[in-house]
PDB file of N, CA and C in Angstrom:
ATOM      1  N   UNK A   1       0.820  -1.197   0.000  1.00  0.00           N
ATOM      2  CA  UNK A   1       0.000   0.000   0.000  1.00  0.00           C
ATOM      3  C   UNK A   1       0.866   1.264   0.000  1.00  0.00           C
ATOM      4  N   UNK A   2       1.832   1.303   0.937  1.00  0.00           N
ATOM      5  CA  UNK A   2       2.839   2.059   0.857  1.00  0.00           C
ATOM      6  C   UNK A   2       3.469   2.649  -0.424  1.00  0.00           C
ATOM      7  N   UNK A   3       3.789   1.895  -0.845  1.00  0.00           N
ATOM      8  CA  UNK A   3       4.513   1.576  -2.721  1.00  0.00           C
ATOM      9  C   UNK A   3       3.122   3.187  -3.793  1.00  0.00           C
ATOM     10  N   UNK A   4       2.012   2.044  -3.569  1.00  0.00           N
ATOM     11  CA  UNK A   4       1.362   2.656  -4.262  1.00  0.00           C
ATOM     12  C   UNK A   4       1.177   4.557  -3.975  1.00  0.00           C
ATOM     13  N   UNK A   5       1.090   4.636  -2.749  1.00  0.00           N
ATOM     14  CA  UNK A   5       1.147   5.907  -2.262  1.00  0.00           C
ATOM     15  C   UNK A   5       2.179   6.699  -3.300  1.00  0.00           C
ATOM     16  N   UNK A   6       3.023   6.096  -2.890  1.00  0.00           N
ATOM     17  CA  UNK A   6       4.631   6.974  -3.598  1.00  0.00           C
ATOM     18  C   UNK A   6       4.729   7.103  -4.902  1.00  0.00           C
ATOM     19  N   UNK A   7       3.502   6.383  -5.724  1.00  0.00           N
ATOM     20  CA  UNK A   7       3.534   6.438  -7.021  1.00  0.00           C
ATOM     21  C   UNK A   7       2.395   7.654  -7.822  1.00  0.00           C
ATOM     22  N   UNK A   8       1.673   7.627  -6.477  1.00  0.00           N
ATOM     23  CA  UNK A   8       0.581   8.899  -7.110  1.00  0.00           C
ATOM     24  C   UNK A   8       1.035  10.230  -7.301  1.00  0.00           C
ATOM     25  N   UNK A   9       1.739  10.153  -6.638  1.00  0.00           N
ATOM     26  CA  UNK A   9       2.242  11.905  -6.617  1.00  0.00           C
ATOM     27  C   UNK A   9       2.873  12.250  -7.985  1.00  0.00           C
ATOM     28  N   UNK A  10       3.963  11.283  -8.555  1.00  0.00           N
ATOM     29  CA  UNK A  10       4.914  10.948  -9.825  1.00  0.00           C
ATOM     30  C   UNK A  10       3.465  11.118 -10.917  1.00  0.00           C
ATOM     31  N   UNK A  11       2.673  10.588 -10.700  1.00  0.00           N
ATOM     32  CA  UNK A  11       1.818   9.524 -11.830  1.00  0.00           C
ATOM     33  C   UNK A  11       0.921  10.948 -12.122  1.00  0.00           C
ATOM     34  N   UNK A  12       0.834  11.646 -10.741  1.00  0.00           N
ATOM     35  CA  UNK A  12      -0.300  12.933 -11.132  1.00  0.00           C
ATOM     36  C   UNK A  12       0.539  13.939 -11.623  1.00  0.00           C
ATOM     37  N   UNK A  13       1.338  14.305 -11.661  1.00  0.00           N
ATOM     38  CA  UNK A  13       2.379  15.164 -12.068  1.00  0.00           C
ATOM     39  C   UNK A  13       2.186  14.976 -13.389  1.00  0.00           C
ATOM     40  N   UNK A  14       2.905  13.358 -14.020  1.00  0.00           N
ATOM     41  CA  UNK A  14       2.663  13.249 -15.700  1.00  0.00           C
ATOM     42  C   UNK A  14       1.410  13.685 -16.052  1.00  0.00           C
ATOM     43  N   UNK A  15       0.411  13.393 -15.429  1.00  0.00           N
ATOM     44  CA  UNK A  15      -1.015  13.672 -15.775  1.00  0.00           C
ATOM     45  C   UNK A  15      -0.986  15.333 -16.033  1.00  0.00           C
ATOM     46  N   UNK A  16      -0.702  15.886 -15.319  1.00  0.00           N
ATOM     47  CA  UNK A  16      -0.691  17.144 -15.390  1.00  0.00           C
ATOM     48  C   UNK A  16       0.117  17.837 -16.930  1.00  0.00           C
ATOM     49  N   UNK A  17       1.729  17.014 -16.561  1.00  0.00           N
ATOM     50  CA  UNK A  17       2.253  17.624 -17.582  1.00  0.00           C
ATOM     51  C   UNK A  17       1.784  17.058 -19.367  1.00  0.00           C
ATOM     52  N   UNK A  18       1.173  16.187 -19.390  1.00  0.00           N
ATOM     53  CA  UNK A  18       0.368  15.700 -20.326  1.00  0.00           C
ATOM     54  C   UNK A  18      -0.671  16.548 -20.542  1.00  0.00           C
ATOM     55  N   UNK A  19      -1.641  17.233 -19.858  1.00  0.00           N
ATOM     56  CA  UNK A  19      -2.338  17.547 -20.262  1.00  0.00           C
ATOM     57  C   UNK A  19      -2.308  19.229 -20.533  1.00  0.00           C
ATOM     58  N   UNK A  20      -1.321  19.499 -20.037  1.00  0.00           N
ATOM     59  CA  UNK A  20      -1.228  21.173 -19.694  1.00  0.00           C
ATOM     60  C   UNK A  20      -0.096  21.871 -21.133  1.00  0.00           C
ATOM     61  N   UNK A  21       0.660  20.783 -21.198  1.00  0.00           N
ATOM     62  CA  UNK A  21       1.611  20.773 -22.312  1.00  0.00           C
ATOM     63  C   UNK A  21       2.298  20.379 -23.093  1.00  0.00           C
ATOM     64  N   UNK A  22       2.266  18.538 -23.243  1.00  0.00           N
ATOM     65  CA  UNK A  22       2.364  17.957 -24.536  1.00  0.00           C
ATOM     66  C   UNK A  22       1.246  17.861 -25.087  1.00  0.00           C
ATOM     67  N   UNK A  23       0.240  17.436 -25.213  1.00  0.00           N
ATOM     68  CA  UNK A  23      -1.113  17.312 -25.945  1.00  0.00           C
ATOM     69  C   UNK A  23      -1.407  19.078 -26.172  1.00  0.00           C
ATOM     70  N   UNK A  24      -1.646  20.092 -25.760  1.00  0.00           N
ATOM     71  CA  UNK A  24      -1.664  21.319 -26.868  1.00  0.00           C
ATOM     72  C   UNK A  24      -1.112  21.449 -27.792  1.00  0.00           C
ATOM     73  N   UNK A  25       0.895  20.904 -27.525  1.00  0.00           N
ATOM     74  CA  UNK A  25       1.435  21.133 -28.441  1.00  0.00           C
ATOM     75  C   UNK A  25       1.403  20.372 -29.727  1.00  0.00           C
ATOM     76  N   UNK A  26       0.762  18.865 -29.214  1.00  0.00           N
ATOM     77  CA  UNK A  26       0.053  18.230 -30.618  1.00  0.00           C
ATOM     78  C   UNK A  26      -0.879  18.888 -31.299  1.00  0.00           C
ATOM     79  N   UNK A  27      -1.961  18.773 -31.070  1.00  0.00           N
ATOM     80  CA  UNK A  27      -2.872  20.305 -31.671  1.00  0.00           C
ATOM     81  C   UNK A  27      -2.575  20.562 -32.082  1.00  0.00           C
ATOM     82  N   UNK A  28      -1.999  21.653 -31.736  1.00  0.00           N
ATOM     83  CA  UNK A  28      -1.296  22.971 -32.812  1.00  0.00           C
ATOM     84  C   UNK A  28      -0.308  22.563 -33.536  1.00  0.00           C
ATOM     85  N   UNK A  29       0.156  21.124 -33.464  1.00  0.00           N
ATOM     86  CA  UNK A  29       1.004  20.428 -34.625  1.00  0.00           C
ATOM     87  C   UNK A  29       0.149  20.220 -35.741  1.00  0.00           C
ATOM     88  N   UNK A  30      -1.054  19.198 -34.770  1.00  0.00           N
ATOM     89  CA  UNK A  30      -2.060  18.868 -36.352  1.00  0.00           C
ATOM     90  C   UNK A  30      -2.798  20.168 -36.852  1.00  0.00           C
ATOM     91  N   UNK A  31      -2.869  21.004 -36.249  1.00  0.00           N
ATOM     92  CA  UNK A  31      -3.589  22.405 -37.098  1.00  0.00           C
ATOM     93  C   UNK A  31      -2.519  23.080 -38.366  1.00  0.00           C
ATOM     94  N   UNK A  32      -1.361  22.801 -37.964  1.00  0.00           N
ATOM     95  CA  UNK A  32      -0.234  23.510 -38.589  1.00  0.00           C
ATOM     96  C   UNK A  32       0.127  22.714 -40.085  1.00  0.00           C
ATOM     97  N   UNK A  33      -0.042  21.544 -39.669  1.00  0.00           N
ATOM     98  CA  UNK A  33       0.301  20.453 -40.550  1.00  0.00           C
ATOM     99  C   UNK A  33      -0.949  20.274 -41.483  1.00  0.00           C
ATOM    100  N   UNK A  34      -2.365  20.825 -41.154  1.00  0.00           N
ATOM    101  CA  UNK A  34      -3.497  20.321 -41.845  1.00  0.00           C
ATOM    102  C   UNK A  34      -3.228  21.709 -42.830  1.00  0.00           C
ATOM    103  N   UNK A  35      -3.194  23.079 -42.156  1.00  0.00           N
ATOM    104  CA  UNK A  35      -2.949  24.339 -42.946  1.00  0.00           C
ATOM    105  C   UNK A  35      -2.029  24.147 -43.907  1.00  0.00           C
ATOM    106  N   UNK A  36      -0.946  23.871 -43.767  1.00  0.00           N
ATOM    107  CA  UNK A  36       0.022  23.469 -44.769  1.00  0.00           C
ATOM    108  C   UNK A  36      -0.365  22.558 -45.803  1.00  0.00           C
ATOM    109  N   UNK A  37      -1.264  21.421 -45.473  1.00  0.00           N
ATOM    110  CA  UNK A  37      -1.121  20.547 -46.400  1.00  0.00           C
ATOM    111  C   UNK A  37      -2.733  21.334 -47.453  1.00  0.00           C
ATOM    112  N   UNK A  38      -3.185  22.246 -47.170  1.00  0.00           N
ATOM    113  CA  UNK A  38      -4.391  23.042 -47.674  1.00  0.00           C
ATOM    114  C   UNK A  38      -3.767  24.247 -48.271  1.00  0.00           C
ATOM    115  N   UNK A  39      -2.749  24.364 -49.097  1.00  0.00           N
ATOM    116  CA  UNK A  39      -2.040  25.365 -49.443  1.00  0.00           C
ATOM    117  C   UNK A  39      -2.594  25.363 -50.504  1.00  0.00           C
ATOM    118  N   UNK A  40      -2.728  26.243 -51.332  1.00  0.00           N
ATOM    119  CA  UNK A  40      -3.004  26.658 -52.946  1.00  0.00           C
ATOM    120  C   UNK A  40      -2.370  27.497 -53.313  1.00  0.00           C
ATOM    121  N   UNK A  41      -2.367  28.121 -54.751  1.00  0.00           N
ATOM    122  CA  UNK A  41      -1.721  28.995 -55.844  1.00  0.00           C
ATOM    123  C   UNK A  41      -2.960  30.311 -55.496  1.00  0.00           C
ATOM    124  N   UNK A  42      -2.271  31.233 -55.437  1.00  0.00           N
ATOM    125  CA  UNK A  42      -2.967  32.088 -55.051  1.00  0.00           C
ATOM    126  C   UNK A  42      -3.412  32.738 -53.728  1.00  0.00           C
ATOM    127  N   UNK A  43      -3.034  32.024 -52.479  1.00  0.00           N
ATOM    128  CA  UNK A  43      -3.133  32.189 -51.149  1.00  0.00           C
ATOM    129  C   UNK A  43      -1.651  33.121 -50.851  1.00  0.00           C
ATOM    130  N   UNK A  44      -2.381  34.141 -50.161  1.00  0.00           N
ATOM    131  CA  UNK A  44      -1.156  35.052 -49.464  1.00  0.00           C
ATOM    132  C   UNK A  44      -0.888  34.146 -48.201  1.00  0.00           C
ATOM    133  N   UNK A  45       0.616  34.209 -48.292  1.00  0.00           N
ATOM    134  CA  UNK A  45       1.228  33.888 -46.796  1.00  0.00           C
ATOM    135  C   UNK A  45       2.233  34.031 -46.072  1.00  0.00           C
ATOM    136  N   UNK A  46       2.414  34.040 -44.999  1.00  0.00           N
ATOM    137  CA  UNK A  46       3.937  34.930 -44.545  1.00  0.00           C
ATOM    138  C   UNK A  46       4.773  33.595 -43.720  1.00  0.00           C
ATOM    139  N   UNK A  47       5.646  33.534 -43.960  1.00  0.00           N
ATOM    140  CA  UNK A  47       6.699  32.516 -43.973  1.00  0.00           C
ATOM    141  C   UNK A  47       7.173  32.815 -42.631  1.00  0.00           C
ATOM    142  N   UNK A  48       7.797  31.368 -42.179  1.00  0.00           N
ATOM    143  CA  UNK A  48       8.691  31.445 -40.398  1.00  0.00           C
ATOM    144  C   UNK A  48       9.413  32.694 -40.681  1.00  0.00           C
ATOM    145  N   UNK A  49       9.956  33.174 -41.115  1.00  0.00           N
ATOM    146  CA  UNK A  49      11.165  34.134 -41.049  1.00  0.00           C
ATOM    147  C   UNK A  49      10.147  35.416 -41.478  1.00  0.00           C
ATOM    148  N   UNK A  50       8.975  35.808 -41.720  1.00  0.00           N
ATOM    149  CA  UNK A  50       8.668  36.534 -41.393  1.00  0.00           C
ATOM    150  C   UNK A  50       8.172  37.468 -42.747  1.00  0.00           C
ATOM    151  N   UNK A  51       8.521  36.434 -44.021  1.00  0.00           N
ATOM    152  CA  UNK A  51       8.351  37.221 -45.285  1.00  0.00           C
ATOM    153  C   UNK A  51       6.696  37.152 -46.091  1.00  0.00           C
ATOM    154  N   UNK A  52       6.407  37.615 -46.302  1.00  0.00           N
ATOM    155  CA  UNK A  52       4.546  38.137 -46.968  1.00  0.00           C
ATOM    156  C   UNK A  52       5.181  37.827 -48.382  1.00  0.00           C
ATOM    157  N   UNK A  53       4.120  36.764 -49.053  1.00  0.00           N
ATOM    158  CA  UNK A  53       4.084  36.655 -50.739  1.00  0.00           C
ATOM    159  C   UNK A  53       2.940  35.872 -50.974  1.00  0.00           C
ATOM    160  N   UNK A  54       2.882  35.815 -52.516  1.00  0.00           N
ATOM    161  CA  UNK A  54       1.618  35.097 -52.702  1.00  0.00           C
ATOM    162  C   UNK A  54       1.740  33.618 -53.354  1.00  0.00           C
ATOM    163  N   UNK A  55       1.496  32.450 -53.280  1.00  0.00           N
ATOM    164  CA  UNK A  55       1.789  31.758 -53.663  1.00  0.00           C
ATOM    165  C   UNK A  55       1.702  31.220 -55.177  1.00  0.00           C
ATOM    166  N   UNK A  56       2.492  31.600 -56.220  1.00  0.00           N
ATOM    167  CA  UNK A  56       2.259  31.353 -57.588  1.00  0.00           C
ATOM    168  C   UNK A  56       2.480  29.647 -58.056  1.00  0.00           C
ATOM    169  N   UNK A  57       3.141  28.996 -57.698  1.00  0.00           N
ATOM    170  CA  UNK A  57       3.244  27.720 -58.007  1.00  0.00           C
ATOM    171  C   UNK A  57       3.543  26.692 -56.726  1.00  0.00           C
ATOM    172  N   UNK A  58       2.960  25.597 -56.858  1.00  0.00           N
ATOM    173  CA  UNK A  58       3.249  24.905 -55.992  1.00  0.00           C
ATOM    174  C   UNK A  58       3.262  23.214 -56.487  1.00  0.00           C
ATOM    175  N   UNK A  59       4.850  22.649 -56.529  1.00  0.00           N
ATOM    176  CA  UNK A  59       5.199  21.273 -56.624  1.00  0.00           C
ATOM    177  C   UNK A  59       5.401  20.300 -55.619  1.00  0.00           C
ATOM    178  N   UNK A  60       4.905  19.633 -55.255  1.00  0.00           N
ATOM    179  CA  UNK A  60       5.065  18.723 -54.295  1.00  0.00           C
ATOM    180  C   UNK A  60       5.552  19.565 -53.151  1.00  0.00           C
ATOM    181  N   UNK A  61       6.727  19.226 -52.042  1.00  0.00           N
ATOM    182  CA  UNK A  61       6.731  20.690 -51.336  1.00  0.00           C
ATOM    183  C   UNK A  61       7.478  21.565 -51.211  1.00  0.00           C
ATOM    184  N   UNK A  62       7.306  22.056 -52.937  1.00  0.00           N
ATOM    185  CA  UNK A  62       8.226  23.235 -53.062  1.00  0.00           C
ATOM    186  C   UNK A  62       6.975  24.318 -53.320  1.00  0.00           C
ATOM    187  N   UNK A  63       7.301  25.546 -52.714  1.00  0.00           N
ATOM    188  CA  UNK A  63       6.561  26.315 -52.990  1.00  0.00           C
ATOM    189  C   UNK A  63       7.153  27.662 -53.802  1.00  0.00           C
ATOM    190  N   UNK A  64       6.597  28.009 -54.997  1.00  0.00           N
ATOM    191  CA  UNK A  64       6.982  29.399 -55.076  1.00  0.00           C
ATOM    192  C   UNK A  64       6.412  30.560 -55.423  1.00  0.00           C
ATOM    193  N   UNK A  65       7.049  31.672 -54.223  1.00  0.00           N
ATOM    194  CA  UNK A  65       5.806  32.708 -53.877  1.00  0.00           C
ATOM    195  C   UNK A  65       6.677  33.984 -54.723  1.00  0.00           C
ATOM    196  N   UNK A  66       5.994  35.129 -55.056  1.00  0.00           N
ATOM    197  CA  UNK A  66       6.366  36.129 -55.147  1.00  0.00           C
ATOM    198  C   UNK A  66       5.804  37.023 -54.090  1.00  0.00           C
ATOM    199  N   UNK A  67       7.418  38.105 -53.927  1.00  0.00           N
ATOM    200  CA  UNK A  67       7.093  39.215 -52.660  1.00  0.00           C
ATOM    201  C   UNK A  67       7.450  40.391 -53.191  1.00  0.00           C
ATOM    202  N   UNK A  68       7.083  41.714 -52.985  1.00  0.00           N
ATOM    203  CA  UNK A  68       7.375  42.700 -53.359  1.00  0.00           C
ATOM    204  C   UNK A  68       6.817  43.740 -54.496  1.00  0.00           C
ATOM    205  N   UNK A  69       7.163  44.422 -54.262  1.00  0.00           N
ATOM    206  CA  UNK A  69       6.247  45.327 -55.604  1.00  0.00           C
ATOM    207  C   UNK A  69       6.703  44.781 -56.722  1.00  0.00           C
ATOM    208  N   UNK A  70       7.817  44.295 -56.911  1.00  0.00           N
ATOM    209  CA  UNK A  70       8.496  44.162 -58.144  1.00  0.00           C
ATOM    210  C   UNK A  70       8.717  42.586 -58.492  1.00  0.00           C
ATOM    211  N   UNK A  71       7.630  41.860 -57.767  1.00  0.00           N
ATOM    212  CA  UNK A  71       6.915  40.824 -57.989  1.00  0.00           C
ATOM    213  C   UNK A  71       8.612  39.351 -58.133  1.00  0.00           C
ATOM    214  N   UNK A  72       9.550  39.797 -57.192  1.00  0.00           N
ATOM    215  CA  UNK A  72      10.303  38.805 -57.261  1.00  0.00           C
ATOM    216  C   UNK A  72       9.694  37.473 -56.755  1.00  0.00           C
ATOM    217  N   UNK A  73      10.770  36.269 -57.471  1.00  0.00           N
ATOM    218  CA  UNK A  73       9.951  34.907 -57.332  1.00  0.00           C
ATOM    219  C   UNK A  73      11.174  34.173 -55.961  1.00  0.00           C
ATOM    220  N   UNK A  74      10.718  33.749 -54.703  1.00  0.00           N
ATOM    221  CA  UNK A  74      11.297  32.751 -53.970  1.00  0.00           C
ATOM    222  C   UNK A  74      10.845  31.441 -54.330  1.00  0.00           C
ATOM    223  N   UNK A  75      12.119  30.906 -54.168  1.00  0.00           N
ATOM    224  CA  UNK A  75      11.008  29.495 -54.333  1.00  0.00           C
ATOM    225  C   UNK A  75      11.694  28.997 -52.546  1.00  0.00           C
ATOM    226  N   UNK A  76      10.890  27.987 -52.286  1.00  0.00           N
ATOM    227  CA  UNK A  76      10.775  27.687 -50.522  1.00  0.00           C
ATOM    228  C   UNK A  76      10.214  26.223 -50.511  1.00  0.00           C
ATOM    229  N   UNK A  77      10.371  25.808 -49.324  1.00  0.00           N
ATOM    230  CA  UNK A  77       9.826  24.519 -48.791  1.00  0.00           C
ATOM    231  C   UNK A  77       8.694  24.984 -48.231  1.00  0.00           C
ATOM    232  N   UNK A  78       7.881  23.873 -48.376  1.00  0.00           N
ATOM    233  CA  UNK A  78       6.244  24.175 -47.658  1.00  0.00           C
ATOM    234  C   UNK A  78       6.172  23.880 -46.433  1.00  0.00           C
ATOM    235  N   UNK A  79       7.304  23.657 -45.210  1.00  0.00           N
ATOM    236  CA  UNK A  79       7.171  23.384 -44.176  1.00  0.00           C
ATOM    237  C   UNK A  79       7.896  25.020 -43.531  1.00  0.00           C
ATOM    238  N   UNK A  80       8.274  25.793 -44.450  1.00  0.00           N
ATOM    239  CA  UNK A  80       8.589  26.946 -44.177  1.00  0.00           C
ATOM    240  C   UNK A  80       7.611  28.038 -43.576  1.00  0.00           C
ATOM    241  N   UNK A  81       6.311  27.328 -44.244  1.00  0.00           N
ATOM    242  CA  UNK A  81       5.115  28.514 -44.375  1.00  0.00           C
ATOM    243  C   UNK A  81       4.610  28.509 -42.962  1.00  0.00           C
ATOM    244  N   UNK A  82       4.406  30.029 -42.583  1.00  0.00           N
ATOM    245  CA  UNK A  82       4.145  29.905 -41.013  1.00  0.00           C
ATOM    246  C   UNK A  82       3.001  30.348 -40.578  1.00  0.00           C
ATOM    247  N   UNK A  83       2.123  31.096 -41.864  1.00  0.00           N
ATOM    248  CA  UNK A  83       0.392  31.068 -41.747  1.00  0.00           C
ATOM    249  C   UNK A  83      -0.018  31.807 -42.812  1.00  0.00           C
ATOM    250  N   UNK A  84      -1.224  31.462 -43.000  1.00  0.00           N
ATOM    251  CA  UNK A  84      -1.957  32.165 -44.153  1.00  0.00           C
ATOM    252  C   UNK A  84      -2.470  33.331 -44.205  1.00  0.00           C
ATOM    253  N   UNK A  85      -2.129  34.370 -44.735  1.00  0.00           N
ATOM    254  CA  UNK A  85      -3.040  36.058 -44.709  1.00  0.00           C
ATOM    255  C   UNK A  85      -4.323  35.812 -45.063  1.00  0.00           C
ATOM    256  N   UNK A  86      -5.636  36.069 -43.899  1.00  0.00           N
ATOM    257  CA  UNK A  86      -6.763  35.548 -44.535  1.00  0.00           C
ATOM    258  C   UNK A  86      -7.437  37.379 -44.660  1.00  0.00           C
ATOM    259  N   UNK A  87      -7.596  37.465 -46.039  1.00  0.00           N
ATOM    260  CA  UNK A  87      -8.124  38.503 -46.440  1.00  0.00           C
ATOM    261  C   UNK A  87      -9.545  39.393 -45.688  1.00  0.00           C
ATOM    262  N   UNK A  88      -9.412  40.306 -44.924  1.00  0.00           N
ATOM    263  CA  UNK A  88     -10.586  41.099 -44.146  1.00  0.00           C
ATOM    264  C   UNK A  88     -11.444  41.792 -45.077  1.00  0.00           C
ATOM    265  N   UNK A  89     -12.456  41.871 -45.441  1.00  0.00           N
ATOM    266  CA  UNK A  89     -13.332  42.484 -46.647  1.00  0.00           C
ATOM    267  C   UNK A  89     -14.297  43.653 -45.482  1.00  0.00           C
TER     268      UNK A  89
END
């Protein structure tokens, strides 16, 4: 009985840290990963590093966006993309 005592305290802790902060961070894995894999030609989006373009072509997961007035072309990995500009009307 003893034994078991000494194990609840350990056992509620994981519970805790399971629920408070690995499982969100899944979530927001599968949200990130579903957005990405919902990419199209034509979707504005601003990249981890922080850059705004629009997406003109997209091959398997290469993406390539143009940024700038002067409509230069990046081309990028699609695991780069860090969210979508959703247009306010």
């Amino acid at each position: 009985m003893e034994q078991l005592t000494g194990l609840i305290i350990p056992l509620g802790l994981l519970a805790i840290l399971y629920f408070m902060i690995i499982r969100p961070q899944q979530k927001k894995e599968k949200k990130v990963t579903a957005m990405r894999s919902a990419l199209k030609v034509g979707d504005e989006i601003i990249t981890i590093g922080g850059v705004y373009g629009k997406i003109i072509k997209i091959k398997e997961d290469v993406l390539t966006i143009e940024v700038g007035s002067d409509k230069t072309k990046l081309v990028m990995a699609r695991w780069a993309v860090g969210s979508v500009v959703t247009k306010e009307i």
